[in-house]
Protein backbone atom coordinates (compact mmCIF):
# COMPACT_ATOMS: atom_id res chain seq x y z
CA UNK A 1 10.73 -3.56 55.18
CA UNK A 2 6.75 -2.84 55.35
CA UNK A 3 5.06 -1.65 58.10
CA UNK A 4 1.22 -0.74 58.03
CA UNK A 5 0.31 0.69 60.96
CA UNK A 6 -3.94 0.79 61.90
CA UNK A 7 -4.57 1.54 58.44
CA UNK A 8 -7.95 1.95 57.66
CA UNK A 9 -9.46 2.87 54.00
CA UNK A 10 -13.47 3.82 53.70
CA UNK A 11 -14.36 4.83 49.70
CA UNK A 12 -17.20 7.46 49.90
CA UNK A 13 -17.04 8.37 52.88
CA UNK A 14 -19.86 10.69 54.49
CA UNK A 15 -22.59 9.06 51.88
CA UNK A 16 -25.35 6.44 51.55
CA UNK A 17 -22.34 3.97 50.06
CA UNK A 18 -20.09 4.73 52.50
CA UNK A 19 -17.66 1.15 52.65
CA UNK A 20 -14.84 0.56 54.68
CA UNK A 21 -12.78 -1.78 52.91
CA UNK A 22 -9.64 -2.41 55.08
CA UNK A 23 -9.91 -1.70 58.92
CA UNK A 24 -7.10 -0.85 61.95
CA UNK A 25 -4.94 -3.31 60.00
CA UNK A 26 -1.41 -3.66 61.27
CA UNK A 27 1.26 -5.75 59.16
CA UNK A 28 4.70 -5.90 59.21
CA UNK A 29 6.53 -7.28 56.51
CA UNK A 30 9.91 -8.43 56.76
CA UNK A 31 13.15 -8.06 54.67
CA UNK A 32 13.29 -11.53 52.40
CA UNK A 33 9.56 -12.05 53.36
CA UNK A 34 7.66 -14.28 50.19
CA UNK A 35 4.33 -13.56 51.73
CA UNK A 36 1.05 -15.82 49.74
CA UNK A 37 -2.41 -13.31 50.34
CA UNK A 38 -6.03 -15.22 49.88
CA UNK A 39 -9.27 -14.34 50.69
CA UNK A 40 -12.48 -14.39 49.49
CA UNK A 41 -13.92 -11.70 46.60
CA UNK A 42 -14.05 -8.39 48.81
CA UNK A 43 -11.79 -9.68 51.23
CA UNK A 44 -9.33 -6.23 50.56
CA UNK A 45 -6.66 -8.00 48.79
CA UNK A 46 -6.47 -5.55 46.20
CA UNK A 47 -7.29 -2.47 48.01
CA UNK A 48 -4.56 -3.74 50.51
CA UNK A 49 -1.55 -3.28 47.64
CA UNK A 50 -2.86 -0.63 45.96
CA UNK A 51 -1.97 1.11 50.00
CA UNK A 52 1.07 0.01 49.79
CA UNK A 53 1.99 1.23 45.95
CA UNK A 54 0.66 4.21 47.02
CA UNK A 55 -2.25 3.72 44.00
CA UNK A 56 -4.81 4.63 47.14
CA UNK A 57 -3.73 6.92 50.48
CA UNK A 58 -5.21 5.68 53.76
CA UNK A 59 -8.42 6.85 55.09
CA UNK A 60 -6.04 7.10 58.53
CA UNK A 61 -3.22 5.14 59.34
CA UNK A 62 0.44 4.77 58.00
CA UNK A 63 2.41 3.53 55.28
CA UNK A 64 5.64 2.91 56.85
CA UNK A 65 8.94 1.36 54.38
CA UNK A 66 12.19 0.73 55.01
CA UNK A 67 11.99 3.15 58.73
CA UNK A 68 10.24 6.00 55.95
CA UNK A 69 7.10 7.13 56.44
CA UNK A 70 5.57 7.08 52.65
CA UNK A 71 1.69 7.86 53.83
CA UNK A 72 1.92 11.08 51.58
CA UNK A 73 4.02 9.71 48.65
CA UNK A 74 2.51 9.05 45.30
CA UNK A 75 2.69 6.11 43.51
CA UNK A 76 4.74 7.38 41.28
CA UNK A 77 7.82 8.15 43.54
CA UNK A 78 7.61 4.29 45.35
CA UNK A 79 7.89 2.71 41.73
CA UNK A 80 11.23 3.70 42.09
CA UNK A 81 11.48 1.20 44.77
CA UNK A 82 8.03 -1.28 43.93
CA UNK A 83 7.75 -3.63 41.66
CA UNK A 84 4.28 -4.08 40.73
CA UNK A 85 2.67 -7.34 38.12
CA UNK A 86 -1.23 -7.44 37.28
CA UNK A 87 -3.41 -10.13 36.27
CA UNK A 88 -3.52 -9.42 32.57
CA UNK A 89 -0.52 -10.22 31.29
CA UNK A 90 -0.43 -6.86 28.37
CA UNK A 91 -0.38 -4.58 31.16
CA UNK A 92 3.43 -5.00 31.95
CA UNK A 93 4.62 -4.44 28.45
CA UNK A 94 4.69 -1.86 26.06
CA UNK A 95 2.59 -3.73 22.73
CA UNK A 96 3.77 -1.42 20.02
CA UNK A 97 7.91 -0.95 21.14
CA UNK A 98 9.94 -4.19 20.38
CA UNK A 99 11.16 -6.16 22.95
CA UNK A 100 14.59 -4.64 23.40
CA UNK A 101 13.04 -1.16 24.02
CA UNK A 102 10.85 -2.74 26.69
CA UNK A 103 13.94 -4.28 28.37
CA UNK A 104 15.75 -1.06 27.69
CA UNK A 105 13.65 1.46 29.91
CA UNK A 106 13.79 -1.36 32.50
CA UNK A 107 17.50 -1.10 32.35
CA UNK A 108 17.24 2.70 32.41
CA UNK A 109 15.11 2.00 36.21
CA UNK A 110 17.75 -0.56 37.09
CA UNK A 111 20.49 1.60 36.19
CA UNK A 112 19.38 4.36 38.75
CA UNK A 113 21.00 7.72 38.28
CA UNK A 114 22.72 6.12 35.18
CA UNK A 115 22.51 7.69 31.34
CA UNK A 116 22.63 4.62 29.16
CA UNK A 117 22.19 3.62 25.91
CA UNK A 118 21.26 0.70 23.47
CA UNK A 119 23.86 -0.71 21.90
CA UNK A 120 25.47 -4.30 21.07
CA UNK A 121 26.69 -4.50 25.00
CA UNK A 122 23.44 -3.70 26.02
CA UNK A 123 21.67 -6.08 23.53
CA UNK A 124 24.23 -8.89 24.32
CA UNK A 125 23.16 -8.38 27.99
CA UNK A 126 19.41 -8.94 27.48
CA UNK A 127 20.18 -11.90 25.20
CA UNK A 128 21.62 -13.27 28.37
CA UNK A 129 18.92 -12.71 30.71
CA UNK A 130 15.82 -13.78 28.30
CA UNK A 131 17.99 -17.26 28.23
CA UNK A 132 16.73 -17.95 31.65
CA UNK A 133 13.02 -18.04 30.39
CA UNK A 134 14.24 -20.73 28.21
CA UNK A 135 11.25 -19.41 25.56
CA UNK A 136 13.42 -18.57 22.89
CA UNK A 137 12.99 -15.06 23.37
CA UNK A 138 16.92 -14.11 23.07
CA UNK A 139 16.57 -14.18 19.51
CA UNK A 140 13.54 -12.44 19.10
CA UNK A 141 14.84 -8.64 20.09
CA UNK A 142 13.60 -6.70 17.34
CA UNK A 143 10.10 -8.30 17.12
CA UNK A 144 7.02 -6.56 18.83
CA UNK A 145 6.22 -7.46 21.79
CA UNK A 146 2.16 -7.37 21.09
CA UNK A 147 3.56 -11.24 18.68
CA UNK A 148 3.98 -12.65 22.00
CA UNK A 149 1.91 -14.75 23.50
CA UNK A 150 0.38 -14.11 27.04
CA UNK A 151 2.60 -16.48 29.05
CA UNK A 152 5.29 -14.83 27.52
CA UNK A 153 4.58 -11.66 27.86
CA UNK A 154 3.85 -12.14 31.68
CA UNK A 155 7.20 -13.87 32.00
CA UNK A 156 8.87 -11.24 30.28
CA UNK A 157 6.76 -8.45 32.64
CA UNK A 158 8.67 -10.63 35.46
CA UNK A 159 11.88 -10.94 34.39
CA UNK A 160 12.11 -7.19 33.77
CA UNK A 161 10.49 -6.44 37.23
CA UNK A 162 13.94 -8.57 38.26
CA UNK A 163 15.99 -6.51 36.29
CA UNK A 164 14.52 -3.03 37.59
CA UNK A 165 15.97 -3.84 40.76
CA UNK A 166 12.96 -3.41 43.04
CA UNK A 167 13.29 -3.50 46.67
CA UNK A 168 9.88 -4.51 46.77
CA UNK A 169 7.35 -7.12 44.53
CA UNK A 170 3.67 -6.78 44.10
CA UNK A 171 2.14 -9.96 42.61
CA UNK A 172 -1.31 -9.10 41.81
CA UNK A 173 -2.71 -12.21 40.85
CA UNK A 174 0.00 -12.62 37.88
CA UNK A 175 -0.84 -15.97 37.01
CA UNK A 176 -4.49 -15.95 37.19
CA UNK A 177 -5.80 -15.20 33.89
CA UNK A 178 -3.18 -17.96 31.69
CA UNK A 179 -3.67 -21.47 31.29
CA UNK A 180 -2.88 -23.99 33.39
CA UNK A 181 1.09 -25.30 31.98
CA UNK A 182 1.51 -21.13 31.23
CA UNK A 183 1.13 -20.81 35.33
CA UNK A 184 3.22 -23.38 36.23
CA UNK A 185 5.86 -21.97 34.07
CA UNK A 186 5.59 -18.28 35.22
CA UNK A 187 5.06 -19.80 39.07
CA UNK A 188 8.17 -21.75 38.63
CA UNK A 189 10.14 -18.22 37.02
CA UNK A 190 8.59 -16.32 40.17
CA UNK A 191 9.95 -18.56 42.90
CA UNK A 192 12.96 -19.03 40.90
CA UNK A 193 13.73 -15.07 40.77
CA UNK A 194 12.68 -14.64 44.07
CA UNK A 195 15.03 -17.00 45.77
CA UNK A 196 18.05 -15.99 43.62
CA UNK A 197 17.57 -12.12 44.13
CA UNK A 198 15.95 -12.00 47.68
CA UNK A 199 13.34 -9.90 46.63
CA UNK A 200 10.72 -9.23 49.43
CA UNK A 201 6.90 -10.16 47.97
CA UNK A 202 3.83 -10.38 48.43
CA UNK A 203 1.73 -12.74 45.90
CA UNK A 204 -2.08 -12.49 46.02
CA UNK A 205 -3.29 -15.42 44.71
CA UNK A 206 -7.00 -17.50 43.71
CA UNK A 207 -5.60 -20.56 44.65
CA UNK A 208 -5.38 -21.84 47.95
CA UNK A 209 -3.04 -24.72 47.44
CA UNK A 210 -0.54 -21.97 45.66
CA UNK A 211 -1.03 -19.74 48.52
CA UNK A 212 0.31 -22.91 50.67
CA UNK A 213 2.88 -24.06 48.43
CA UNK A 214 4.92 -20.93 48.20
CA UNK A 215 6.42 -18.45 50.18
CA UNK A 216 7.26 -18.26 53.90
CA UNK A 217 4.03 -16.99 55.24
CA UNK A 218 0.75 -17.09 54.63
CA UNK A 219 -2.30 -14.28 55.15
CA UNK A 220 -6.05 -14.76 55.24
CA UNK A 221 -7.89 -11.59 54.32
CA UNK A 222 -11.77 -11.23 55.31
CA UNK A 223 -13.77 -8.07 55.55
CA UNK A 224 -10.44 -5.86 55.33
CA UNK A 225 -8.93 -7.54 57.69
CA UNK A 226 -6.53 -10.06 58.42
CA UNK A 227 -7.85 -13.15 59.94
CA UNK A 228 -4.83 -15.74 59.64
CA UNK A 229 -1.19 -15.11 59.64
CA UNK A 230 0.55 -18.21 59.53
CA UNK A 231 4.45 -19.05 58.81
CA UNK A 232 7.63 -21.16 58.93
CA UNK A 233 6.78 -25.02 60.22
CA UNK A 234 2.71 -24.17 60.89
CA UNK A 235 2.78 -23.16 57.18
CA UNK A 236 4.37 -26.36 56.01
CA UNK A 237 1.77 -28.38 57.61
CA UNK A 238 -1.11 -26.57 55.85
CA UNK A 239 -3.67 -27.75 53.92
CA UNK A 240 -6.46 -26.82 52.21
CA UNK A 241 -8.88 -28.81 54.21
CA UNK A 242 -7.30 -26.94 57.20
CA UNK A 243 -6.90 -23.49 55.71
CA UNK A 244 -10.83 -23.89 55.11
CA UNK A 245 -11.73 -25.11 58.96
CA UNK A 246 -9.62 -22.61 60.24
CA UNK A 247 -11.71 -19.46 58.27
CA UNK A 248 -14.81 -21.32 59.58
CA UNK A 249 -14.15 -21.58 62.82
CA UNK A 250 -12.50 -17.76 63.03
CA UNK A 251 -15.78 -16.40 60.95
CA UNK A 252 -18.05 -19.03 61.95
CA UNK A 253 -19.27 -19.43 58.29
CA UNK A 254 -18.51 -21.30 54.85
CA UNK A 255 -15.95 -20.00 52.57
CA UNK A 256 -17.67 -18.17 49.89
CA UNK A 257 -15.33 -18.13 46.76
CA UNK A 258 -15.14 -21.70 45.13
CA UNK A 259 -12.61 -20.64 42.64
CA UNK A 260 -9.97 -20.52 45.03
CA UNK A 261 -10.99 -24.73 46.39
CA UNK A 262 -11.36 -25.85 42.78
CA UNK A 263 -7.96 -24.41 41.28
């Protein structure tokens, strides 16, 4: 599905703050793949998606997806095809259009190649698929979507990522910035949507036991590069105790980001 071949990526490159953030990193990503990301701040976690939305272009290197080369493309052309969530939970959704237009120009995505319109079908449709939140929001179509509250407004962002029919899912972070039983909830829709629609993802995520918990496979980014791939049976004996040794011994020093040993 993904393949990253030696892709490197140096910001300012020829000056005094010359960085090279990812280096000769080679991934391939698999069709069905739920792939967990962690590493400490730096680590290229960020820099590593925004290569594969096509947000950044390699310094060298390749951008391979489904047997395309995409190197070149803009970020705009693999949206058609990448589904992308943030942190903060109001950048998925439109504030000021109600809730039914946001679902709409989902549809429209979903719906490739399709003219459609809003009407009762249409509505009676997204009644149905906001039942699965189980947040009430089926009744709530005309409201704007700026009344709702963070942890539903990222569970809405993921329920019409679903809908848009991606090939691909970008989770950067999406749970980090709501409260701990808003997580849970939106971690529970995410594995839930995952497994029914097969959707191939990657999930960066702060917290190390989360990073162990879900998914099929597990990376460790350090210095823009990864440092532990890990899936299937090794995965499932993880833990964090391990995780931790195991970046210690490869680095030969302490993990620097607490956040992700407390959470």
């Amino acid at each position: 599905m993904i393949e990253l071949e030696n892709i490197s990526k140096t910001f300012n490159t020829g000056t005094h703050s010359e960085k090279t953030v990812i280096r000769d990193l080679n991934l391939t990503v698999d069709k069905d793949d739920f792939i967990t990301v962690i590493g400490s701040n730096g680590a290229g976690k960020t820099t590593l998606f925004n290569l594969i939305s096509g947000n950044l272009k390699p310094t060298k290197g390749s951008v391979v997806i489904s047997g395309k080369d995409v190197t070149r493309d803009p970020e705009y052309k693999r949206a058609g095809y990448i589904g992308r969530i943030f942190q903060d939970p109001l950048l998925g959704t439109a504030s000021n259009m109600t809730l039914e237009d946001n679902m709409m120009i989902t549809a429209e995505k979903g719906f490739k190649w399709l003219k459609i319109s809003l009407n009762n079908r249409k509505r009676a449709y997204f009644r149905e698929e906001l039942k699965q939140l189980g947040m009430g929001l089926e009744n709530r179509l005309k409201e704007n979507v700026s009344l709702l509250s963070g942890g539903q407004r990222q569970a809405l962002t993921l329920l019409m990522t679903v809908l848009s029919k991606p090939d691909i899912v970008l989770l950067d972070e999406h749970t980090a910035a709501l409260d701990p039983r808003n997580a849970a909830m939106v971690m529970d829709l995410t594995e839930r949507f995952i497994d029914s629609h097969r959707l191939t993802t990657l999930m960066i995520t702060h917290n190390m036991q989360h990073a162990i918990d879900y998914g099929n496979r597990l990376l460790m980014m350090d210095g823009g590069e990864v440092i532990i791939d890990i899936s299937h049976e090794e995965k499932k004996a993880l833990t964090v105790k391990k995780l931790v040794a195991m970046f210690n011994d490869i680095r030969k020093k302490e993990f620097e980001t607490d956040e992700v040993l407390l959470a």
